[in-house]
PDB file of N, CA and C in Angstrom:
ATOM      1  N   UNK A   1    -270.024 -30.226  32.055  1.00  0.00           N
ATOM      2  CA  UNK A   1    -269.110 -29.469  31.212  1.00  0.00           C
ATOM      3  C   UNK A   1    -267.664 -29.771  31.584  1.00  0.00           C
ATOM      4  N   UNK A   2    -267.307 -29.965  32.834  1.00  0.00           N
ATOM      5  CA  UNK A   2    -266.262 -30.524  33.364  1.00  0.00           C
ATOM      6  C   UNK A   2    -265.587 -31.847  32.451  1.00  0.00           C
ATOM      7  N   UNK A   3    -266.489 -32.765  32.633  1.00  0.00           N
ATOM      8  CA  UNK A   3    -265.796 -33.777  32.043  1.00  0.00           C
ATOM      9  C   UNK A   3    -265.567 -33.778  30.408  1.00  0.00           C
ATOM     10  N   UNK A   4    -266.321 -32.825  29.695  1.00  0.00           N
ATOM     11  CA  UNK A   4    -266.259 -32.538  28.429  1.00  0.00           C
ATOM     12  C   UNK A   4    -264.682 -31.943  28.391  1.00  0.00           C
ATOM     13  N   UNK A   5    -264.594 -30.762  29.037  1.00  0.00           N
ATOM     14  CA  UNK A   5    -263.164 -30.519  29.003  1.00  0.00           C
ATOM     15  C   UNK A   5    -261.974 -31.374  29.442  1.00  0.00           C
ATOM     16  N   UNK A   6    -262.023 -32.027  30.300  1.00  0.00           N
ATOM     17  CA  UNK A   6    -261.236 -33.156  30.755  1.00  0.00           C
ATOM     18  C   UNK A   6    -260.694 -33.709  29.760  1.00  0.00           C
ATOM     19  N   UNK A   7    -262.145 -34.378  29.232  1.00  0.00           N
ATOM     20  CA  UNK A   7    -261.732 -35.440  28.309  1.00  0.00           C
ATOM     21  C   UNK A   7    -261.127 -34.270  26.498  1.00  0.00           C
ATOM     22  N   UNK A   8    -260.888 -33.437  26.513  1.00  0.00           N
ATOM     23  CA  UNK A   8    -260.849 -32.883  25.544  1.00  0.00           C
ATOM     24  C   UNK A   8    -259.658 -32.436  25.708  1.00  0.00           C
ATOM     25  N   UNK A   9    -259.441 -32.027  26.673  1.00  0.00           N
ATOM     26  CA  UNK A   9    -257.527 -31.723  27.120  1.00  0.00           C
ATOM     27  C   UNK A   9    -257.020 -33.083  27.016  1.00  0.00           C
ATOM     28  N   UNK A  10    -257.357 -34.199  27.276  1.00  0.00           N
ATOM     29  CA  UNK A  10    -256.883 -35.685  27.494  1.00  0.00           C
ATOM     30  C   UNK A  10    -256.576 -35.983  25.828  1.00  0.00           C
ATOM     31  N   UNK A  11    -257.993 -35.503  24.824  1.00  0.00           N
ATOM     32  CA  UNK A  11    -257.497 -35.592  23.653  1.00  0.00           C
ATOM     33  C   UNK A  11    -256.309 -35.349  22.828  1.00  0.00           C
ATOM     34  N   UNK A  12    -256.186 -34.026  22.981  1.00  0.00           N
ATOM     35  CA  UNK A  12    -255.601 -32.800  22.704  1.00  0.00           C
ATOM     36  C   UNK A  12    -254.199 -33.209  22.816  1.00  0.00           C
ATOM     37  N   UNK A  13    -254.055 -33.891  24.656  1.00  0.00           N
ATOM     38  CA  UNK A  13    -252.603 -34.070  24.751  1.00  0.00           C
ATOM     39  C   UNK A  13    -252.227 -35.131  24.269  1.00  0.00           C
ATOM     40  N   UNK A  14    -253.014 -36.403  23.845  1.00  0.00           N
ATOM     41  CA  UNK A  14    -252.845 -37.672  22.860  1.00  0.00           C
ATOM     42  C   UNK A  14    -251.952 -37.109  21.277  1.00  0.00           C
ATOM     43  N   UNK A  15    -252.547 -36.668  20.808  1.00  0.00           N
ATOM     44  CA  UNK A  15    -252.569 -35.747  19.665  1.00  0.00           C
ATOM     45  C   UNK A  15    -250.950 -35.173  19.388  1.00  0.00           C
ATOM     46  N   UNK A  16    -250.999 -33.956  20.294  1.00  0.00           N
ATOM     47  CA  UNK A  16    -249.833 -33.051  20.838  1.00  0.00           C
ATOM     48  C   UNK A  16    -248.382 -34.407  21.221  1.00  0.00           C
ATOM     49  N   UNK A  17    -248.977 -35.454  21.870  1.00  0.00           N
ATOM     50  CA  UNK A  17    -247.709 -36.476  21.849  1.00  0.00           C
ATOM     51  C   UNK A  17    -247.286 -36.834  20.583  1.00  0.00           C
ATOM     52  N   UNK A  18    -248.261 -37.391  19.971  1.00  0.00           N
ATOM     53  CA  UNK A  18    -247.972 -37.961  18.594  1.00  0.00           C
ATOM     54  C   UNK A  18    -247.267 -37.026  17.854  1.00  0.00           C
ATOM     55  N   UNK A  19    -247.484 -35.802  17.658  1.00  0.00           N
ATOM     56  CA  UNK A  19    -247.021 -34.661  16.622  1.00  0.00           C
ATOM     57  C   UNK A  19    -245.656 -34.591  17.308  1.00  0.00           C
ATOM     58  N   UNK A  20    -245.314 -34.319  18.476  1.00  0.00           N
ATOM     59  CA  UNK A  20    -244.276 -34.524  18.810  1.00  0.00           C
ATOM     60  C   UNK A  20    -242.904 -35.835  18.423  1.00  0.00           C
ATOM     61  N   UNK A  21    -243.606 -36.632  19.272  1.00  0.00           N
ATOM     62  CA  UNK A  21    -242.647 -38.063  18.390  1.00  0.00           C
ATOM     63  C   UNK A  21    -242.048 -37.960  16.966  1.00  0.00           C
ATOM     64  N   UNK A  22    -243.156 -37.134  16.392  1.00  0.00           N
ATOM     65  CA  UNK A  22    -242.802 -37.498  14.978  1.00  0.00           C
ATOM     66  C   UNK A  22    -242.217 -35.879  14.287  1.00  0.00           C
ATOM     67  N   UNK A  23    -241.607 -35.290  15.464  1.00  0.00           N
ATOM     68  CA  UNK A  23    -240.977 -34.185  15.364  1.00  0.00           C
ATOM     69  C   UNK A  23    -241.859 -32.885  14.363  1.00  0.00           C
ATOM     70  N   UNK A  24    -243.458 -33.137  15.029  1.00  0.00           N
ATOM     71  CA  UNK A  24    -244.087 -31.826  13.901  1.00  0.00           C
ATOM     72  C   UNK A  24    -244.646 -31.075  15.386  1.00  0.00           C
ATOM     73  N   UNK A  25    -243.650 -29.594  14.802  1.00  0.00           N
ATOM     74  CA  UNK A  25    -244.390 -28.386  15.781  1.00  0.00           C
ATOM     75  C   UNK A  25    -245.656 -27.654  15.458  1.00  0.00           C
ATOM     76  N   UNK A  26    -245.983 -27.878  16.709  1.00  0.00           N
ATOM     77  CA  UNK A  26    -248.011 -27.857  16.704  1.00  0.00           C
ATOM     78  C   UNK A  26    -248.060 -26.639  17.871  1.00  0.00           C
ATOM     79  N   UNK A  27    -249.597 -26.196  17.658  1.00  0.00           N
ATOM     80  CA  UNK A  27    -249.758 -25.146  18.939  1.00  0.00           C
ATOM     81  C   UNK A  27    -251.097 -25.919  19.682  1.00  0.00           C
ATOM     82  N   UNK A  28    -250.273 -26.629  19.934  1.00  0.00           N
ATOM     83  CA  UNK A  28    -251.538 -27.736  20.619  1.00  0.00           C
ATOM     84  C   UNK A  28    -252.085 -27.240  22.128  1.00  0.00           C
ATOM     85  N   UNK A  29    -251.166 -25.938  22.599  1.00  0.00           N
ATOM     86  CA  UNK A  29    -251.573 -25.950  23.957  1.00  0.00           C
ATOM     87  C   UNK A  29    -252.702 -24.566  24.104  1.00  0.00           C
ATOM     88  N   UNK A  30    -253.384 -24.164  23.413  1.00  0.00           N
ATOM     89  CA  UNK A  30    -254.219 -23.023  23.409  1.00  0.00           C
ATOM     90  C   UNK A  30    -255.454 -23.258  23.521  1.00  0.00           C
ATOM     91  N   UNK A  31    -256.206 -22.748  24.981  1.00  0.00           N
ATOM     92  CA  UNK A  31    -258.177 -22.967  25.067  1.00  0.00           C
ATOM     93  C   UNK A  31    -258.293 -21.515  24.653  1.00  0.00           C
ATOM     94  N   UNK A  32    -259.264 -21.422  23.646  1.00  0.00           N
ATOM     95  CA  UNK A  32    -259.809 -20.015  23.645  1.00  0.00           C
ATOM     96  C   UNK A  32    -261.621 -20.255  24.342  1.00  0.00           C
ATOM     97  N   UNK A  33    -262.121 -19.363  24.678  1.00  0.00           N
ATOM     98  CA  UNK A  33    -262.862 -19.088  25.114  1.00  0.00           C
ATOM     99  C   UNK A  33    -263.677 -17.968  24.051  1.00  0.00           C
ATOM    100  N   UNK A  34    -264.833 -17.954  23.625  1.00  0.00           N
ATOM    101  CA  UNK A  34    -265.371 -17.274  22.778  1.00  0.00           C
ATOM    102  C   UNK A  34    -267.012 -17.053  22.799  1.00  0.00           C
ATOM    103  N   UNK A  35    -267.516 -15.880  22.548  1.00  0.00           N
ATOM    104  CA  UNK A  35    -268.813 -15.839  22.569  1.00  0.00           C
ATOM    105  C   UNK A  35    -269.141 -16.365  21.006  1.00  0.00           C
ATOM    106  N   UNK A  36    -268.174 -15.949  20.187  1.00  0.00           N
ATOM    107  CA  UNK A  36    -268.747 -16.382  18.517  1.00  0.00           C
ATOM    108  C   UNK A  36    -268.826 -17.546  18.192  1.00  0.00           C
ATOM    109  N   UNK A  37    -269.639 -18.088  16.965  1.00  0.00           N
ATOM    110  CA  UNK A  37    -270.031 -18.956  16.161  1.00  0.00           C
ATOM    111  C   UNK A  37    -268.527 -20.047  16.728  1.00  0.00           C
ATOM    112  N   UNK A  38    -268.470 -21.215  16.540  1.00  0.00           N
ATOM    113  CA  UNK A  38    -266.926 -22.144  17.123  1.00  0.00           C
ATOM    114  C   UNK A  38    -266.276 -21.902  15.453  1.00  0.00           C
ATOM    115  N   UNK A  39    -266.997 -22.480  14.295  1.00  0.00           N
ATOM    116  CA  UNK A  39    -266.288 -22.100  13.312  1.00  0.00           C
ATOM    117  C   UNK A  39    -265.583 -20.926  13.077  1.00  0.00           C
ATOM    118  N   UNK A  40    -266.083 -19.774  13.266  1.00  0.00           N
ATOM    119  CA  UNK A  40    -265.688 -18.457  13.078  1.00  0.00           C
ATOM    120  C   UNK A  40    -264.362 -18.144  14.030  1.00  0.00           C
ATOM    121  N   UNK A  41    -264.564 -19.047  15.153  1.00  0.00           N
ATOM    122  CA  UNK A  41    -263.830 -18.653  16.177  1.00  0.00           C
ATOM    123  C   UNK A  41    -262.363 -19.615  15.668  1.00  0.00           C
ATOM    124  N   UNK A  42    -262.845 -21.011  15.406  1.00  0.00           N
ATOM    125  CA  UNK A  42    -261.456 -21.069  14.587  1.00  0.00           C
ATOM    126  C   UNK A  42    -260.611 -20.649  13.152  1.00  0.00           C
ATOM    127  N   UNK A  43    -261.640 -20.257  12.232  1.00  0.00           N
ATOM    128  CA  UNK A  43    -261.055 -19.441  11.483  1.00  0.00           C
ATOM    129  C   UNK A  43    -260.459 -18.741  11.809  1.00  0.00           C
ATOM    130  N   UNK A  44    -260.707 -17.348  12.641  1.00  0.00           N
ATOM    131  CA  UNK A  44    -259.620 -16.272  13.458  1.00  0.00           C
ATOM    132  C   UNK A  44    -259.123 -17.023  13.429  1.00  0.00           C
ATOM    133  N   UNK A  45    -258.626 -17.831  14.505  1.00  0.00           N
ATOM    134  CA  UNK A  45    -257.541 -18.253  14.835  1.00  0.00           C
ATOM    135  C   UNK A  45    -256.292 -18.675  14.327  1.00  0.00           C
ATOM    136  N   UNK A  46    -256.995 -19.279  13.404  1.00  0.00           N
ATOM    137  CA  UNK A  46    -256.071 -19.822  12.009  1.00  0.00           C
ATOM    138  C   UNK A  46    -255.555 -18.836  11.593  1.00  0.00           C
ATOM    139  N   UNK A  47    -256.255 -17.516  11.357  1.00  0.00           N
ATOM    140  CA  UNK A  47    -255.639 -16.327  10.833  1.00  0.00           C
ATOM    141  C   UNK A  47    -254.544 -15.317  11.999  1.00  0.00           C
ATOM    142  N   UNK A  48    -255.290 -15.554  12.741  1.00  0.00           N
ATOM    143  CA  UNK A  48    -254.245 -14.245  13.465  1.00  0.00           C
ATOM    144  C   UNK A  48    -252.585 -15.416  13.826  1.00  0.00           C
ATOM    145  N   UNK A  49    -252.896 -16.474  14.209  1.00  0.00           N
ATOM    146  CA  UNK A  49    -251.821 -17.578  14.741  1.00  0.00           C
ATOM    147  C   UNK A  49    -250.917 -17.932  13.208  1.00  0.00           C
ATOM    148  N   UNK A  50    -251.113 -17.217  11.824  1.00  0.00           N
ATOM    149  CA  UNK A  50    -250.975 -18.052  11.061  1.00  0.00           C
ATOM    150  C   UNK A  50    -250.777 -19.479  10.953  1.00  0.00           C
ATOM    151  N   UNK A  51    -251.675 -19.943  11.230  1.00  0.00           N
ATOM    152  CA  UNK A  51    -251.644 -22.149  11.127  1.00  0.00           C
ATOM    153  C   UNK A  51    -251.312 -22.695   9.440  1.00  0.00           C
ATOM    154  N   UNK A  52    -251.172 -23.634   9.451  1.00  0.00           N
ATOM    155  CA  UNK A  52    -250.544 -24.095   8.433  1.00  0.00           C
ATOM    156  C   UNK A  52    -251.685 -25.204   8.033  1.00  0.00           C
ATOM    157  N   UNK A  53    -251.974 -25.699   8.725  1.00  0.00           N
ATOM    158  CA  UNK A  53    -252.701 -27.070   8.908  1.00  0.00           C
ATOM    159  C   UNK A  53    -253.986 -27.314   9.892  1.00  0.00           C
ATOM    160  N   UNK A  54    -255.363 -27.161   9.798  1.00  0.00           N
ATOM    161  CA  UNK A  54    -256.151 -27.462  10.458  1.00  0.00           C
ATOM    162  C   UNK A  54    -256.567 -28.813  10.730  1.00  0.00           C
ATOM    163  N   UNK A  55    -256.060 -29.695  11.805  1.00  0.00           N
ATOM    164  CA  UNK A  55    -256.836 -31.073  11.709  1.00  0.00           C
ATOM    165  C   UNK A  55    -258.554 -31.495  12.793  1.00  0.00           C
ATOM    166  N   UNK A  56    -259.384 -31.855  12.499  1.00  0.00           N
ATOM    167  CA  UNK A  56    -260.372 -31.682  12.908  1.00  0.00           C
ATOM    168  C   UNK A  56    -261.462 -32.725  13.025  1.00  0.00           C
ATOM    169  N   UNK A  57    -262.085 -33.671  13.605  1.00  0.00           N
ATOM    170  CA  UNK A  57    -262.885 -34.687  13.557  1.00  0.00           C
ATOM    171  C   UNK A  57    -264.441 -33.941  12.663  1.00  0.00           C
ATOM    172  N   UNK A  58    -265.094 -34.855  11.754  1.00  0.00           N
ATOM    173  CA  UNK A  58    -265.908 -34.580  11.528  1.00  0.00           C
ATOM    174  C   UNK A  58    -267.275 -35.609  11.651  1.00  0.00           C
ATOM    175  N   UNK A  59    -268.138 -36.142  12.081  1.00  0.00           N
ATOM    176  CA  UNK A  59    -269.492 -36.965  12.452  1.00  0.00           C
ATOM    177  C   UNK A  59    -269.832 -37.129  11.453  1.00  0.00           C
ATOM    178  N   UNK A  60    -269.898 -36.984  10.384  1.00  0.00           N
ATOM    179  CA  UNK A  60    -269.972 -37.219   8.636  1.00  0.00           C
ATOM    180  C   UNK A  60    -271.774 -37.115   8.731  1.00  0.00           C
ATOM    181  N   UNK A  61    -272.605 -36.075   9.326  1.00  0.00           N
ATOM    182  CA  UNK A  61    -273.852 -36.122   9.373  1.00  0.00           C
ATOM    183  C   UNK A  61    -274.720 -36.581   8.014  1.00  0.00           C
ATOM    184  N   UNK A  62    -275.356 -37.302   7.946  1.00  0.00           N
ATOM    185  CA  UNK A  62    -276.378 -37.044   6.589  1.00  0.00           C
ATOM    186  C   UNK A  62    -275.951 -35.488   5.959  1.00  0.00           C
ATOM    187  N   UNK A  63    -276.396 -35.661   4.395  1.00  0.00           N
ATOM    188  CA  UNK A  63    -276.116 -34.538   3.186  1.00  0.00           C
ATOM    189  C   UNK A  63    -277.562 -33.520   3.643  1.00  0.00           C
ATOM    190  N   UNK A  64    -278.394 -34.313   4.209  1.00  0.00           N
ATOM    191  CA  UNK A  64    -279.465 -33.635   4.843  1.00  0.00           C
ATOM    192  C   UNK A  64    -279.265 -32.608   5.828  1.00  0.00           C
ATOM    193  N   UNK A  65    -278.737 -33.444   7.215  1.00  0.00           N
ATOM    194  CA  UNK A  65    -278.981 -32.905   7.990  1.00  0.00           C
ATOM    195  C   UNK A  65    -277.621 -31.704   8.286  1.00  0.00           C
ATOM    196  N   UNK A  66    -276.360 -31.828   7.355  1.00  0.00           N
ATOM    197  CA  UNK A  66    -276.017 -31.118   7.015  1.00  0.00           C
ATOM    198  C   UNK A  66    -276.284 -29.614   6.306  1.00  0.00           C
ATOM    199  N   UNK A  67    -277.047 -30.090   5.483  1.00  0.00           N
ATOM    200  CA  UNK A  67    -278.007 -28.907   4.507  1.00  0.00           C
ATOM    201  C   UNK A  67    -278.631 -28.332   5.499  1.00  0.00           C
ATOM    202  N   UNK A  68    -279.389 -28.669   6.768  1.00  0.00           N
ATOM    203  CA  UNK A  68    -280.505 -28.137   7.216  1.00  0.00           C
ATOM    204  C   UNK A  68    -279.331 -27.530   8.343  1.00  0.00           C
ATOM    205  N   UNK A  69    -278.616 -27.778   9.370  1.00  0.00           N
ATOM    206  CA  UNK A  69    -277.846 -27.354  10.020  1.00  0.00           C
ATOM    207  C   UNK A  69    -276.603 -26.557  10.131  1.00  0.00           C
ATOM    208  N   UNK A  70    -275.685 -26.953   8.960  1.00  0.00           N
ATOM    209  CA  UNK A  70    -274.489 -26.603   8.887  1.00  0.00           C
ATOM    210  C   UNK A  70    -273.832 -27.537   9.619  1.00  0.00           C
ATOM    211  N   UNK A  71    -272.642 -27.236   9.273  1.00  0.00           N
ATOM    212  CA  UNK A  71    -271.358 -27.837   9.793  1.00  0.00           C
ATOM    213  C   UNK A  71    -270.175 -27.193  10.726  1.00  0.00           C
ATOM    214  N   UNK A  72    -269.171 -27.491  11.621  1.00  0.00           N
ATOM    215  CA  UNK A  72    -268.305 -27.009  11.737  1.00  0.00           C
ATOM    216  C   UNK A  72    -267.301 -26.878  11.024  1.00  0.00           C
ATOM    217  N   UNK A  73    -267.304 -28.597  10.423  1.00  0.00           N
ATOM    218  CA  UNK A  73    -266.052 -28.732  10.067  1.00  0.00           C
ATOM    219  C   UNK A  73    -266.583 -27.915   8.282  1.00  0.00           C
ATOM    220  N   UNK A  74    -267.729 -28.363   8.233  1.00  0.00           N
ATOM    221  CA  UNK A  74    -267.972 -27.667   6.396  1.00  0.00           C
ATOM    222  C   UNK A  74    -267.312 -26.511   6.517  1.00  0.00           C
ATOM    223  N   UNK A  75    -267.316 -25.762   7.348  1.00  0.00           N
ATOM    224  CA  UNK A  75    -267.758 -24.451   7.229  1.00  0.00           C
ATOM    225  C   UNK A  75    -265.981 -23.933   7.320  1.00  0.00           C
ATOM    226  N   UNK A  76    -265.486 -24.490   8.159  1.00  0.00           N
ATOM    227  CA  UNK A  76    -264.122 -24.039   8.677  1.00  0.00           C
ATOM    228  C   UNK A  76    -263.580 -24.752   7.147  1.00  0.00           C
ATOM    229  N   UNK A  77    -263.553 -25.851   6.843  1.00  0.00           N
ATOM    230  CA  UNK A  77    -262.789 -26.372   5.175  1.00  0.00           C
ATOM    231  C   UNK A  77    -263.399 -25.457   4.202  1.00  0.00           C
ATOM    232  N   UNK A  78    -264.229 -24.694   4.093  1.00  0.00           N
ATOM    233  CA  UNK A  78    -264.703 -23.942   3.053  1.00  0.00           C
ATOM    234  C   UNK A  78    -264.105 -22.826   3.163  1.00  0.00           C
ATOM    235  N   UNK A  79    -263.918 -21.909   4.573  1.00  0.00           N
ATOM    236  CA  UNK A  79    -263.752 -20.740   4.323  1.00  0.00           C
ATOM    237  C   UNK A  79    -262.283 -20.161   5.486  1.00  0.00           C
ATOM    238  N   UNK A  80    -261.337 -21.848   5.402  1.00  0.00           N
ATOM    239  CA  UNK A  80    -259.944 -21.406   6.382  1.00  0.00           C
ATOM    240  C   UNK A  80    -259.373 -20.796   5.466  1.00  0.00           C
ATOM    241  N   UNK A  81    -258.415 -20.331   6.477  1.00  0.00           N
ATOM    242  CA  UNK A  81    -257.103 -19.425   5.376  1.00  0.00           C
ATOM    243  C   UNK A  81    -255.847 -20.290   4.995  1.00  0.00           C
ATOM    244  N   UNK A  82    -255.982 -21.941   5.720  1.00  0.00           N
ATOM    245  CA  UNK A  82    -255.065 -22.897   5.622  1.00  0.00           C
ATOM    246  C   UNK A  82    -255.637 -23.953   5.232  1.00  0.00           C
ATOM    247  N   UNK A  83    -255.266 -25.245   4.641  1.00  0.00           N
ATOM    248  CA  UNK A  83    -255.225 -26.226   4.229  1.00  0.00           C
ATOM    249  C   UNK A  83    -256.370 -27.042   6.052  1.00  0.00           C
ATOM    250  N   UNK A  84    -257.077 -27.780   5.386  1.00  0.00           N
ATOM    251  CA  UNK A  84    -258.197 -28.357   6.631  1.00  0.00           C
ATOM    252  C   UNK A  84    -258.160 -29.836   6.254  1.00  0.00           C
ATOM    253  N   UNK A  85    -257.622 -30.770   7.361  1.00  0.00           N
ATOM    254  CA  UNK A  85    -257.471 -31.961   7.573  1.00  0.00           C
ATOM    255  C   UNK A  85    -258.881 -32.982   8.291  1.00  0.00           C
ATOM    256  N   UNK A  86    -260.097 -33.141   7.350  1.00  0.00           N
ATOM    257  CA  UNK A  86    -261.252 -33.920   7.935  1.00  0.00           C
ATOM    258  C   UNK A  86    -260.886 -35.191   8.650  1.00  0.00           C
ATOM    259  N   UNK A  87    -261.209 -35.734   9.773  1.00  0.00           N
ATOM    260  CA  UNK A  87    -261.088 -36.872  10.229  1.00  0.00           C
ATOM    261  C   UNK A  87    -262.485 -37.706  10.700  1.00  0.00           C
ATOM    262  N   UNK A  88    -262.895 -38.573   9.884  1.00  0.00           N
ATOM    263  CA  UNK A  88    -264.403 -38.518   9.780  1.00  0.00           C
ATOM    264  C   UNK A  88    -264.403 -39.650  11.073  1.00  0.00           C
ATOM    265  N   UNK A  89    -265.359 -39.507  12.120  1.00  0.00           N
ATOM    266  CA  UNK A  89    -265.477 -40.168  13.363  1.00  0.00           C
ATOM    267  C   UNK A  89    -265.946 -41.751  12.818  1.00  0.00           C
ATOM    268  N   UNK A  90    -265.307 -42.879  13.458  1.00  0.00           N
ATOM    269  CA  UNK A  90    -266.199 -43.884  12.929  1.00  0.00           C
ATOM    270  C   UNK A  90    -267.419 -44.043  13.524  1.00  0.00           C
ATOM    271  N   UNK A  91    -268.313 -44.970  12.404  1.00  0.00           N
ATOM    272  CA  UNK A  91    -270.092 -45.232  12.584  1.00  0.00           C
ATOM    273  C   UNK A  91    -269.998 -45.752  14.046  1.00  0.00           C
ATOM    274  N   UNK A  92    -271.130 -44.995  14.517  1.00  0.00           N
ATOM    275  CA  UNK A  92    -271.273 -45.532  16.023  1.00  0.00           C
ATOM    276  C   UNK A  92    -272.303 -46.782  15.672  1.00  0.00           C
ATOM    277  N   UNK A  93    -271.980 -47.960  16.683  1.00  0.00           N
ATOM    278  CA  UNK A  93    -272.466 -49.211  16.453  1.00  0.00           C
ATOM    279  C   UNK A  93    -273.645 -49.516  17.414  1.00  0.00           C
TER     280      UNK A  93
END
C-alpha cells in the first residue's frame, strides 16, 4: 500500500507542476481518507470544495465489464456537480 501511495503523490505532484507552469490554480494537495464508495467520496468533494474541473484517468474497461461492475470514473462523470475530464489510460501491450 506504501508504494501505491508513493507512487500516487509522485503522480499528483507531476500533474500539480504542470497546472502550475501553465498558471492554472488547482487543489492538488488534498489526501482524503474515507470509509465510502471512492466515487461518492469524490463527488463530496467536488461539492463541499466547490471544483470547477474534475480530471481523472479512466482503463476504458469493456461495455461489459463495465455494465457488470461499474465505474469510477462512469459514475463520478454522470453524477459530479462539475464538468469531468476522462483521460483514457493507454492499451497495455
Amino acid at each position: 500500500m506504501e508504494t501505491f501511495e508513493k507512487r500516487a503523490d509522485e503522480i499528483v505532484k507531476q500533474a500539480c507542476d504542470v497546472l502550475h507552469a501553465a498558471n492554472v490554480t488547482s487543489s492538488c494537495t488534498k489526501n482524503i481518507v474515507t470509509s465510502v464508495a471512492v466515487a461518492d467520496a469524490i463527488i463530496d468533494f467536488a461539492e463541499t470544495e466547490k471544483i470547477d474541473l474534475i480530471i481523472m484517468g479512466s482503463r476504458g474497461l469493456s461495455p461489459s465489464s463495465t455494465f457488470k461492475l461499474g465505474s469510477v470514473a462512469s459514475q463520478v462523470a454522470k453524477h459530479s456537480p462539475c464538468s469531468v475530464y476522462l483521460v483514457k489510460a493507454p492499451a497495455e501491450q
